[in-house]
Protein backbone atom coordinates (compact mmCIF):
# COMPACT_ATOMS: atom_id res chain seq x y z
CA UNK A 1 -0.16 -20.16 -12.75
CA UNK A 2 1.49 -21.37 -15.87
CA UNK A 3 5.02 -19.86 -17.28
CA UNK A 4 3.01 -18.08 -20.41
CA UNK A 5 1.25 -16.80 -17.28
CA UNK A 6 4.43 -14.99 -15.57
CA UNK A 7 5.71 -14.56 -18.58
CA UNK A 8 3.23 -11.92 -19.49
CA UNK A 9 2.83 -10.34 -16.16
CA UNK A 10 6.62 -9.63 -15.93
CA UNK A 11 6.71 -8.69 -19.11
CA UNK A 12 3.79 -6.14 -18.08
CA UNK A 13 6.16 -5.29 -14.59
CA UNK A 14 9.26 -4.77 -16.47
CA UNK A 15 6.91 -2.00 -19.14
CA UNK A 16 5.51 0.18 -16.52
CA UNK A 17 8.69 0.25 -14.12
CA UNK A 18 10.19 1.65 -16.96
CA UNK A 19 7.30 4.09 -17.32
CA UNK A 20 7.33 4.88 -14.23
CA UNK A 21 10.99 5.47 -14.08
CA UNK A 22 10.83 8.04 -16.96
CA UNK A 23 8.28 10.04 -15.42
CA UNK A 24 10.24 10.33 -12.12
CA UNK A 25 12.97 11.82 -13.98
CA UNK A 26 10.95 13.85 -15.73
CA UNK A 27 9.10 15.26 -12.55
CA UNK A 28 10.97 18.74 -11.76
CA UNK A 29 12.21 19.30 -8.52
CA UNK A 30 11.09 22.95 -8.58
CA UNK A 31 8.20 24.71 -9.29
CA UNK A 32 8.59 28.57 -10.43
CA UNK A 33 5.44 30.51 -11.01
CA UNK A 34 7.49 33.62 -12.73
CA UNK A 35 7.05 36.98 -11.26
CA UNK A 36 3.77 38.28 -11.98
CA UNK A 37 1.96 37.27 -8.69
CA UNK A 38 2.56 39.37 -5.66
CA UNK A 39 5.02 37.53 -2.87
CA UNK A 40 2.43 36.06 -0.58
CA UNK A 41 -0.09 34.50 -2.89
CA UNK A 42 3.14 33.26 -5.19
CA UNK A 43 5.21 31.84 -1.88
CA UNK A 44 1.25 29.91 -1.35
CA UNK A 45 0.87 28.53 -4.92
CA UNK A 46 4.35 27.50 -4.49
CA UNK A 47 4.21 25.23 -1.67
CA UNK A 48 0.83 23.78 -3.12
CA UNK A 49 2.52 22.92 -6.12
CA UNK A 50 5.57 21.66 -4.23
CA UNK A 51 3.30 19.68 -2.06
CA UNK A 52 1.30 18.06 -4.65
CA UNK A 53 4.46 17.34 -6.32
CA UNK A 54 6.09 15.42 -3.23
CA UNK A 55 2.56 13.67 -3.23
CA UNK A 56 2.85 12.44 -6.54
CA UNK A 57 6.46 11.25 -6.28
CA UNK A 58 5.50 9.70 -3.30
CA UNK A 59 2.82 7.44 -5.12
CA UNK A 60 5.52 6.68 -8.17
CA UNK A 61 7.99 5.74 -6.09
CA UNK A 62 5.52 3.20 -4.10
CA UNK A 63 4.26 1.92 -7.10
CA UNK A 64 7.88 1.50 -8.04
CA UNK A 65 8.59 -0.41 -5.07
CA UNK A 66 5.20 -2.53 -5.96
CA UNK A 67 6.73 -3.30 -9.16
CA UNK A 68 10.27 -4.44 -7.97
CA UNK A 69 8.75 -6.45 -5.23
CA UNK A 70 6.36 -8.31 -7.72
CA UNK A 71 9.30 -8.63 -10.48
CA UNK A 72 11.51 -10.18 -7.49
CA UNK A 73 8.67 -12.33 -6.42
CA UNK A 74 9.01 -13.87 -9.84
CA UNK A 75 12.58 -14.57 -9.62
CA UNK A 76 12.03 -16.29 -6.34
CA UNK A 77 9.08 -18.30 -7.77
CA UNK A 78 6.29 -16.97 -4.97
CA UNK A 79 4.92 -14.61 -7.29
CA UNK A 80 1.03 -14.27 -7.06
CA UNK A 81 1.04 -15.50 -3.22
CA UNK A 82 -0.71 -13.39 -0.48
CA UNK A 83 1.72 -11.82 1.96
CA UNK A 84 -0.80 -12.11 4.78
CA UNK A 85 -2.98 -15.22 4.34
CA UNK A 86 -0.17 -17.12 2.39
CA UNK A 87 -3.02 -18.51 -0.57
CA UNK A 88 -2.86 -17.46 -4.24
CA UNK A 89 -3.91 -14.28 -5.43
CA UNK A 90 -6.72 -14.48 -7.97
CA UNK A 91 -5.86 -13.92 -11.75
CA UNK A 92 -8.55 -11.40 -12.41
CA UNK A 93 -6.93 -9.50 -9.03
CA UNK A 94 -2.98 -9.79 -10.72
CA UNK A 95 -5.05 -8.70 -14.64
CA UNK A 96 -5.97 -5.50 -12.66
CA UNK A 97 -3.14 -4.97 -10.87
CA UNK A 98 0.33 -7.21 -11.45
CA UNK A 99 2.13 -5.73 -8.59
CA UNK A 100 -0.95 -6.93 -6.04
CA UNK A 101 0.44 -7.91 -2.68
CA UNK A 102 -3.14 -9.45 -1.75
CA UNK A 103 -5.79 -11.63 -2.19
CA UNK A 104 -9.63 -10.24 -2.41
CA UNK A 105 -10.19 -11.02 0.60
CA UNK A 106 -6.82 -9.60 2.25
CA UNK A 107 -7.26 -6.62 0.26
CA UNK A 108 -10.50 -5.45 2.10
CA UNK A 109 -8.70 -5.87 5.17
CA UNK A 110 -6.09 -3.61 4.08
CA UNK A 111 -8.01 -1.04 2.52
C-alpha cells in the first residue's frame, strides 16, 4: 500500500468519524410521543422507539470504534493487515469499507 494510499483512506476515517460523531450527539436520549395516545399503546410505542434507538447507537458507536481502530492502525503502520490470518486486506475490500478488520476470506468466516 503506498502513502497516497493511507493517505486517502485516513483521510476518508478521519470524515466519517466525524460524521458519525455528530449524529451521536444529535441522537435524543428520549423519545416523547405527546399525549394523544391512550397510556398502554403510548408506554408500547415508547419502548419500540427507545429500543430501536439503543439499536442504532449501538451500531454508531461500533462503527466508531471501527474507525478509531483503523485510524490507530495507521499510526502504528499495520493498517490494512488481517487480525486473524495476519495477510493484507485487499484494496477493493478497504474501497468498500476503510475500517475492515478482515480479509475476503476471513470475512466469510466471521459473518
Amino acid at each position: 500500500m503506498t502513502n497516497e494510499d493511507l493517505e486517502k483512506f485516513e483521510k476518508r476515517l478521519v470524515q466519517e468519524e466525524a460524521k458519525i460523531e455528530s449524529e451521536l450527539k444529535a441522537t435524543p436520549d428520549v423519545v416523547n410521543f405527546g399525549d394523544t395516545q391512550d397510556e398502554e399503546t403510548e408506554e408500547a410505542d415508547e419502548s419500540t422507539a427507545a429500543d430501536l434507538q439503543a439499536s442504532k447507537q449501538d451500531i454508531l458507536l461500533q462503527k466508531l470504534d471501527d474507525i478509531r481502530s483503523a485510524l490507530n492502525k495507521i499510526k502504528n503502520n499495520v493498517y490494512g493487515i488481517c487480525e486473524i490470518g495476519g495477510e493484507n486486506i485487499e484494496m477493493e475490500v478497504l474501497e468498500l469499507n476503510p475500517s475492515a478488520r478482515y480479509c475476503k476470506e476471513h470475512n466469510k468466516q466471521e459473518s
